[in-house]
C-alpha atoms as a PDB file:
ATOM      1  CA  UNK A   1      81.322 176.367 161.133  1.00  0.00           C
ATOM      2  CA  UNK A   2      83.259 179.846 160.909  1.00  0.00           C
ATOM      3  CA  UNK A   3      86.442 179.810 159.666  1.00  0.00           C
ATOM      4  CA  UNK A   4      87.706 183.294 158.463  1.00  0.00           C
ATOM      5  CA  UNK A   5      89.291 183.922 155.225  1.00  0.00           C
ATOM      6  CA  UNK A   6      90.348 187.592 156.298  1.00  0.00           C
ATOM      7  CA  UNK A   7      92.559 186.427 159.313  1.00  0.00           C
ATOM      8  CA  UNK A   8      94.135 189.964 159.830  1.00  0.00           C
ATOM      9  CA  UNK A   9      90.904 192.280 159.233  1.00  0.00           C
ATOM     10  CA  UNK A  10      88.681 193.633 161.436  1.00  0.00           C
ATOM     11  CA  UNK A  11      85.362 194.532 161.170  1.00  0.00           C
ATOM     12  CA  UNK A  12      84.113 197.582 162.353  1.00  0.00           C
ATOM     13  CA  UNK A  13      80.512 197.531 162.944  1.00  0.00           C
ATOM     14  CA  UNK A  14      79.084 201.282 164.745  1.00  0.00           C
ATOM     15  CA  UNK A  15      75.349 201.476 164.367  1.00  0.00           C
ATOM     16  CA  UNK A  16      74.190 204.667 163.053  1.00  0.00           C
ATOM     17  CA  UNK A  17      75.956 205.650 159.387  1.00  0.00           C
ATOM     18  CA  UNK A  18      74.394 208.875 160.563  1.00  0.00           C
ATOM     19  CA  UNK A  19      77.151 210.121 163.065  1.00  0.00           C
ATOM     20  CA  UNK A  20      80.233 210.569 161.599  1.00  0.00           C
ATOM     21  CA  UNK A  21      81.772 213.469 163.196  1.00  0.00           C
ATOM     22  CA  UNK A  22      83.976 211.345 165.575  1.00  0.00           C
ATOM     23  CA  UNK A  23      85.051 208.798 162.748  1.00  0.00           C
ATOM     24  CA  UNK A  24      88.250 210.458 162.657  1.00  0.00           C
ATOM     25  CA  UNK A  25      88.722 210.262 166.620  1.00  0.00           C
ATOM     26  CA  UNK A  26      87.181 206.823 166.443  1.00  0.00           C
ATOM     27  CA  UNK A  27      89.218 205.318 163.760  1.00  0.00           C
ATOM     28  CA  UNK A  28      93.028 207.032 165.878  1.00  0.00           C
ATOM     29  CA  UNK A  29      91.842 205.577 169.157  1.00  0.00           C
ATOM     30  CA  UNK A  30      91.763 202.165 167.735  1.00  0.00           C
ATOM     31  CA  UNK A  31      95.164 202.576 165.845  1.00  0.00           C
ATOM     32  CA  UNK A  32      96.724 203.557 169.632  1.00  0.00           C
ATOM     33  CA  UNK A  33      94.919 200.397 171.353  1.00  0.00           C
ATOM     34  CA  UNK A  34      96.486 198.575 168.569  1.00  0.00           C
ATOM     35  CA  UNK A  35      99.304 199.780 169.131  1.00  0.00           C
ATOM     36  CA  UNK A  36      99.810 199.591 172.751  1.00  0.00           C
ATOM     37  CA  UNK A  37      98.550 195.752 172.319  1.00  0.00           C
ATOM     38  CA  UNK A  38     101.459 195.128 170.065  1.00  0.00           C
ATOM     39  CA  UNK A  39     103.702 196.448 172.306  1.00  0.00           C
ATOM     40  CA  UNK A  40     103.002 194.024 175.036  1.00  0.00           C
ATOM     41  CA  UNK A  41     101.352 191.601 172.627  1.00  0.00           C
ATOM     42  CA  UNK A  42     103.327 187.454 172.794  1.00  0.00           C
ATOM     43  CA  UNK A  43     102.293 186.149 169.636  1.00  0.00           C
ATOM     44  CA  UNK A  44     102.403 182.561 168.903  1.00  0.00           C
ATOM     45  CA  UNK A  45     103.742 181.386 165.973  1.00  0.00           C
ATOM     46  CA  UNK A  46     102.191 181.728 162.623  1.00  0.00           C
ATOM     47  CA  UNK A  47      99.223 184.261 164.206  1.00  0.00           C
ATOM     48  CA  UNK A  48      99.089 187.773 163.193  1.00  0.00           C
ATOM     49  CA  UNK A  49      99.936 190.168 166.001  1.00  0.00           C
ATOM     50  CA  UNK A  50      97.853 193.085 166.674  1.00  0.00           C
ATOM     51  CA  UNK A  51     100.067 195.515 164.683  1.00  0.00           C
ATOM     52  CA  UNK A  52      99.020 193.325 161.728  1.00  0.00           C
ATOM     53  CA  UNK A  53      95.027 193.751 162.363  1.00  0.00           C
ATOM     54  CA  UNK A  54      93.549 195.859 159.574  1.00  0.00           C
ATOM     55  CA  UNK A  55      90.335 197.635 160.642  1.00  0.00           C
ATOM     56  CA  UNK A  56      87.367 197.814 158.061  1.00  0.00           C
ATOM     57  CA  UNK A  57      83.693 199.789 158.263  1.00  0.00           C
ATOM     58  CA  UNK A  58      80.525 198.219 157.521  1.00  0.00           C
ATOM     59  CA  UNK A  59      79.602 201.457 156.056  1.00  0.00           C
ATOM     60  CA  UNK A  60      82.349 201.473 153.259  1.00  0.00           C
ATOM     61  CA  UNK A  61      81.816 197.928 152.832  1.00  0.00           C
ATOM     62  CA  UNK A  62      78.115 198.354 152.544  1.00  0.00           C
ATOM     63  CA  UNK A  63      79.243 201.807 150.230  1.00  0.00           C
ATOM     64  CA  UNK A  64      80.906 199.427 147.735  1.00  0.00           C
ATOM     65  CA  UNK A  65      78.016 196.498 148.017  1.00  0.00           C
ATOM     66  CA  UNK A  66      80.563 194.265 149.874  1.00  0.00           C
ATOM     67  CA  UNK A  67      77.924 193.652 152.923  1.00  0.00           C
ATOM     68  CA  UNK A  68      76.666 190.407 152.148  1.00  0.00           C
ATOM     69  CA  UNK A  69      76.614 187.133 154.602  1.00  0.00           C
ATOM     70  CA  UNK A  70      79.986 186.175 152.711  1.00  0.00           C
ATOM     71  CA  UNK A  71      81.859 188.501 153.254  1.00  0.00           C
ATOM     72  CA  UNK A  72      81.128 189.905 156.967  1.00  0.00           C
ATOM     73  CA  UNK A  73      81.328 186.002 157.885  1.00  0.00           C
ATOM     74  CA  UNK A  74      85.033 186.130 156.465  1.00  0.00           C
ATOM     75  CA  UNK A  75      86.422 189.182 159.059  1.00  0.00           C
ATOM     76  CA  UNK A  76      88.680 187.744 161.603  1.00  0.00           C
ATOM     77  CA  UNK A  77      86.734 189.602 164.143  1.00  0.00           C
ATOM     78  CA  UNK A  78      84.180 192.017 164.614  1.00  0.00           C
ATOM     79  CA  UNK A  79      83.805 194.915 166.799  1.00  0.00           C
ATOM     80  CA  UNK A  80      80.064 196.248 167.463  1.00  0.00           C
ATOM     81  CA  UNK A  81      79.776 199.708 168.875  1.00  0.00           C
ATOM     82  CA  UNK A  82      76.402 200.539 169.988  1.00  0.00           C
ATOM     83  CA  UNK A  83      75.604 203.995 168.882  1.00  0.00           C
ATOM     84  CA  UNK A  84      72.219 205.653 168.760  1.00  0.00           C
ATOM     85  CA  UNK A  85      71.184 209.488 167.477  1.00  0.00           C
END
């Protein structure tokens, strides 16, 4: 059964480590939608709202050899962005 361990991160899971020159762009347009979910966000008690979601990259995860079953299992949620060269 899943039950995650990391109930106020995010995982971040874009395709190709090969295109990073929107990773910048990327990484502000999810802090806005965060924010703009907070801001209308009802949370019920004892659940993180979204201003509390942290947002993590497989590729720094995978950069520090934290990609294993584990740990990806652990992430609240995960967001997978198709993205091809």
């Amino acid at each position: 059964s899943y039950f995650p361990r990391r109930i106020n991160d995010v995982l971040v899971w874009k395709n190709s480590n090969e295109c990073r020159q929107n990773q910048d762009s990327f990484d502000d347009l999810l802090a806005k939608a965060t924010e703009r979910l907070s801001a209308t966000y009802d949370a019920l008690p004892g659940n993180p709202t979204p201003k509390d979601l942290r947002f993590f990259h497989l590729r720094d995860l995978r950069a520090r050899n934290e990609s294993d079953y584990s740990t990806l299992a652990s992430f609240r949620a995960v967001i997978i962005m198709p993205y091809e060269v």
